[in-house]
N, C-alpha and C. Protein backbone atom coordinates (compact mmCIF):
# COMPACT_ATOMS: atom_id res chain seq x y z
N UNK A 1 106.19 109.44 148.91
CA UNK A 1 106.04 108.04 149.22
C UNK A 1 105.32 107.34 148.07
N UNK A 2 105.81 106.34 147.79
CA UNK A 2 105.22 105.28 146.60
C UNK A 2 103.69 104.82 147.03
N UNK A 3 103.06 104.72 146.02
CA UNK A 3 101.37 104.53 146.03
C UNK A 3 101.44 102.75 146.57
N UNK A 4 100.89 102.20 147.62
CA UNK A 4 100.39 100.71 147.53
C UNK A 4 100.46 100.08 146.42
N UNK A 5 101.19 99.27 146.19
CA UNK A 5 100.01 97.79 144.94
C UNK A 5 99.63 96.64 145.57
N UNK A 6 98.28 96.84 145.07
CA UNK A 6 97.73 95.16 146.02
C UNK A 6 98.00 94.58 143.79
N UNK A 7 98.22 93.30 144.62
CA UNK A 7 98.46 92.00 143.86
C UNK A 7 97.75 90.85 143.65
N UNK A 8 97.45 90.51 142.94
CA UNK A 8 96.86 89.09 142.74
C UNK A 8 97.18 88.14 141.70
N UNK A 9 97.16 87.00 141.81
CA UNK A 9 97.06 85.93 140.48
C UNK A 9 96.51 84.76 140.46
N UNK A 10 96.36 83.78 139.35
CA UNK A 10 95.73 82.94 139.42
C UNK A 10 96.52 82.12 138.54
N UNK A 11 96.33 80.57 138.95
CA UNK A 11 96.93 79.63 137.92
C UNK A 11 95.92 78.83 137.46
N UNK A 12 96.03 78.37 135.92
CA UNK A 12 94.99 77.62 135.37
C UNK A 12 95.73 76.61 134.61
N UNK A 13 94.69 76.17 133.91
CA UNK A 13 95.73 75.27 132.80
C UNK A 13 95.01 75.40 131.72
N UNK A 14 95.75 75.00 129.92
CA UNK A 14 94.68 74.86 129.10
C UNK A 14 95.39 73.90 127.86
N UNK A 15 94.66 72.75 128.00
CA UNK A 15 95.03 71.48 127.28
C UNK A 15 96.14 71.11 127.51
N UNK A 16 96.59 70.84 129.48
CA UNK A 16 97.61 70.22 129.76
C UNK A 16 98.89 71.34 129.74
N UNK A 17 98.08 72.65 129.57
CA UNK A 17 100.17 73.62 129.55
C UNK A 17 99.58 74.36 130.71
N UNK A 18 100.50 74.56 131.73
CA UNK A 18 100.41 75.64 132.89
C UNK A 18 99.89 77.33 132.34
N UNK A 19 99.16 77.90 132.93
CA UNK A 19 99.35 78.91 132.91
C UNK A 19 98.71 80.05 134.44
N UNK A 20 99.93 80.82 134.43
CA UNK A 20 100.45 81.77 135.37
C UNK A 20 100.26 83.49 135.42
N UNK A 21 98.99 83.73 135.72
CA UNK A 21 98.74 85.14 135.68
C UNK A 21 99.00 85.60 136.54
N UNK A 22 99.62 87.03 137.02
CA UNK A 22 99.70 88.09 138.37
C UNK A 22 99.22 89.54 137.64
N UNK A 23 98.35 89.83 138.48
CA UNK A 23 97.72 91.46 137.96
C UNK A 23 98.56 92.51 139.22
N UNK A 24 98.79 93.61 138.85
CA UNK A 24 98.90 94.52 140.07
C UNK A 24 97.89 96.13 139.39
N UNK A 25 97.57 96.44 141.04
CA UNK A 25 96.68 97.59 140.70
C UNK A 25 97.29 99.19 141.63
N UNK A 26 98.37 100.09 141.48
CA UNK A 26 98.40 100.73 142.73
C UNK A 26 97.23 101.25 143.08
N UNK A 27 97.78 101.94 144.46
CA UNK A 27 96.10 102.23 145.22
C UNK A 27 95.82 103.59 144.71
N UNK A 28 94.69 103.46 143.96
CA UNK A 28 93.84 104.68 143.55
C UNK A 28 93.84 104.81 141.69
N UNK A 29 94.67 103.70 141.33
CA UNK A 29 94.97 103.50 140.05
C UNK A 29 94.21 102.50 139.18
N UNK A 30 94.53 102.15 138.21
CA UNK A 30 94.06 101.03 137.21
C UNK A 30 95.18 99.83 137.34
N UNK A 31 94.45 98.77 137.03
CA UNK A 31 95.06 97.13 137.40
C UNK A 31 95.43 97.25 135.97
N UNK A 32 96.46 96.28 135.68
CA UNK A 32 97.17 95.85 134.73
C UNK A 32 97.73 94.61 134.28
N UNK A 33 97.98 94.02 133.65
CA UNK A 33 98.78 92.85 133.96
C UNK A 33 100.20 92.67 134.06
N UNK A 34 100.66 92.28 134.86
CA UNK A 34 102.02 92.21 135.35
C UNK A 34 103.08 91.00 134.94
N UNK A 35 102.48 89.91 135.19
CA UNK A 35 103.23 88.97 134.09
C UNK A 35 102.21 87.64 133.84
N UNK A 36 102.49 87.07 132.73
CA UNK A 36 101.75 86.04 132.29
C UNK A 36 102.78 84.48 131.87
N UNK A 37 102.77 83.63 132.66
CA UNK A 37 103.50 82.58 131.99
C UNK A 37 102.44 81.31 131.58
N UNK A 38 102.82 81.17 130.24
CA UNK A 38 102.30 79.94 129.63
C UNK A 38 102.90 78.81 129.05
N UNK A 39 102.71 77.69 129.43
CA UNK A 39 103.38 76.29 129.05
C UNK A 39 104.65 76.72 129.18
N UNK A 40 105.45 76.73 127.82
CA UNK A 40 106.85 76.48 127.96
C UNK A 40 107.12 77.79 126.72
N UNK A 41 106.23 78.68 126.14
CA UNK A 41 106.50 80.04 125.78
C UNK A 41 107.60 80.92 126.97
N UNK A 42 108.25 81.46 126.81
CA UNK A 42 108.88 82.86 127.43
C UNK A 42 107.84 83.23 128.08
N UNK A 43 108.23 83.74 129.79
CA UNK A 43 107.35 84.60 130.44
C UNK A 43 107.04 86.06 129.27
N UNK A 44 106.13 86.63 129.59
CA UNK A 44 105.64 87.85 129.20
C UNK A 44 105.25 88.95 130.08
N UNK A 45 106.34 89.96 130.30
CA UNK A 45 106.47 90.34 131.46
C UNK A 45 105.78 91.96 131.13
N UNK A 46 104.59 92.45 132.02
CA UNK A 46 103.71 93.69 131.58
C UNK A 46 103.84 93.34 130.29
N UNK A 47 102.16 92.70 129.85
CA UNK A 47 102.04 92.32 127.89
C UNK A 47 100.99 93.41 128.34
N UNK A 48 100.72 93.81 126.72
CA UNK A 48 99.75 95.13 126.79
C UNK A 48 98.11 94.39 126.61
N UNK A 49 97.80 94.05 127.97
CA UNK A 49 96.30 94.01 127.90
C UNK A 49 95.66 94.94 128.53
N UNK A 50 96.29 96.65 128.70
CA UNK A 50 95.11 96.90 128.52
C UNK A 50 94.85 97.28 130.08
N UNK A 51 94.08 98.71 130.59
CA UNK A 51 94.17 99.11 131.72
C UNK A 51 93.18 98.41 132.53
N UNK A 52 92.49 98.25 133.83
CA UNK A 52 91.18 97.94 133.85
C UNK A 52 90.88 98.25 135.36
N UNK A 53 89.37 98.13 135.62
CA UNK A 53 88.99 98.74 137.03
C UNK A 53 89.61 97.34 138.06
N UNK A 54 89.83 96.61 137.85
CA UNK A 54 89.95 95.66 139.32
C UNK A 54 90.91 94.85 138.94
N UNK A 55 91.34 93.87 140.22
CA UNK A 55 92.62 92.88 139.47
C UNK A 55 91.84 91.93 138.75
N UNK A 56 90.49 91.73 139.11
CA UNK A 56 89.90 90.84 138.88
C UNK A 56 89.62 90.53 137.20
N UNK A 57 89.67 91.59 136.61
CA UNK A 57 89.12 92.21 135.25
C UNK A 57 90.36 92.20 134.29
N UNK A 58 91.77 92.53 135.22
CA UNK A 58 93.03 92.40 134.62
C UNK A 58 93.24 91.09 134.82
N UNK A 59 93.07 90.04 135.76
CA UNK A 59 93.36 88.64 135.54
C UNK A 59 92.44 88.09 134.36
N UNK A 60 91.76 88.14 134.17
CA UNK A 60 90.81 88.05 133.28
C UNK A 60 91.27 88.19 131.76
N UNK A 61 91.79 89.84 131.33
CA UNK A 61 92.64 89.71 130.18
C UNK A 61 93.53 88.94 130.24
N UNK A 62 94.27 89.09 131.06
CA UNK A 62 95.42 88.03 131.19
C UNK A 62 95.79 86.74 130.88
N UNK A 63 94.55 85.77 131.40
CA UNK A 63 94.37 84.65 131.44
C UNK A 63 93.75 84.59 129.42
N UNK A 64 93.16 85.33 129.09
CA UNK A 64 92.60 85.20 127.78
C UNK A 64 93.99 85.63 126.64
N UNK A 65 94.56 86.41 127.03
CA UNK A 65 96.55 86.66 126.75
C UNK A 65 97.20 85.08 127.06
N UNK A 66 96.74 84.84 127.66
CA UNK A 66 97.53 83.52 127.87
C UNK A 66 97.56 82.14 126.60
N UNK A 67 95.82 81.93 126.77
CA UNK A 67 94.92 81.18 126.13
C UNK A 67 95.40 81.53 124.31
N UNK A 68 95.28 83.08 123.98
CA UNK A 68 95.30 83.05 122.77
C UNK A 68 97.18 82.80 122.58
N UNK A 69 97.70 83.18 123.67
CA UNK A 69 99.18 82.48 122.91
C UNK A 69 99.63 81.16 122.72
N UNK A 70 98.62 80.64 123.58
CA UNK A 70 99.23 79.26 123.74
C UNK A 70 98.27 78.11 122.44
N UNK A 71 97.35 79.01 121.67
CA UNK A 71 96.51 78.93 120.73
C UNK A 71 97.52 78.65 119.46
N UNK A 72 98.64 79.90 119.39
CA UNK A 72 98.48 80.21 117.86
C UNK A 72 100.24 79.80 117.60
């Protein structure tokens, strides 16, 4: 049987462009980021930020994945 994933995300904005984080973590595993959409860039679907203890910690890279793309 397949392990649980609890899910989470958050939407923010930064200087007027959307941005769209979802973390997933299965149960007993490390959170990750699952997809990231910013402004009007291509979704970025699992970008490598990187394993982490909570979704909370993977939204977190995520949202900073977001920020520096929509930066450069």
């Amino acid at each position: 049987m397949k392990p649980e994933i609890r899910k989470d995300s958050l939407s923010s904005s930064y200087y007027g462009q959307d941005i769209y984080v979802e973390a997933w973590q299965p149960d007993g595993g490390k959170a990750y980021v699952h997809l990231v959409e910013a402004g009007n860039l291509p979704d970025f679907n699992n970008p490598d930020c990187g394993e982490h203890d909570t979704l909370v910690a993977a939204l977190d890279a995520g949202l900073r994945f977001a920020v520096s793309a929509l930066s450069n």
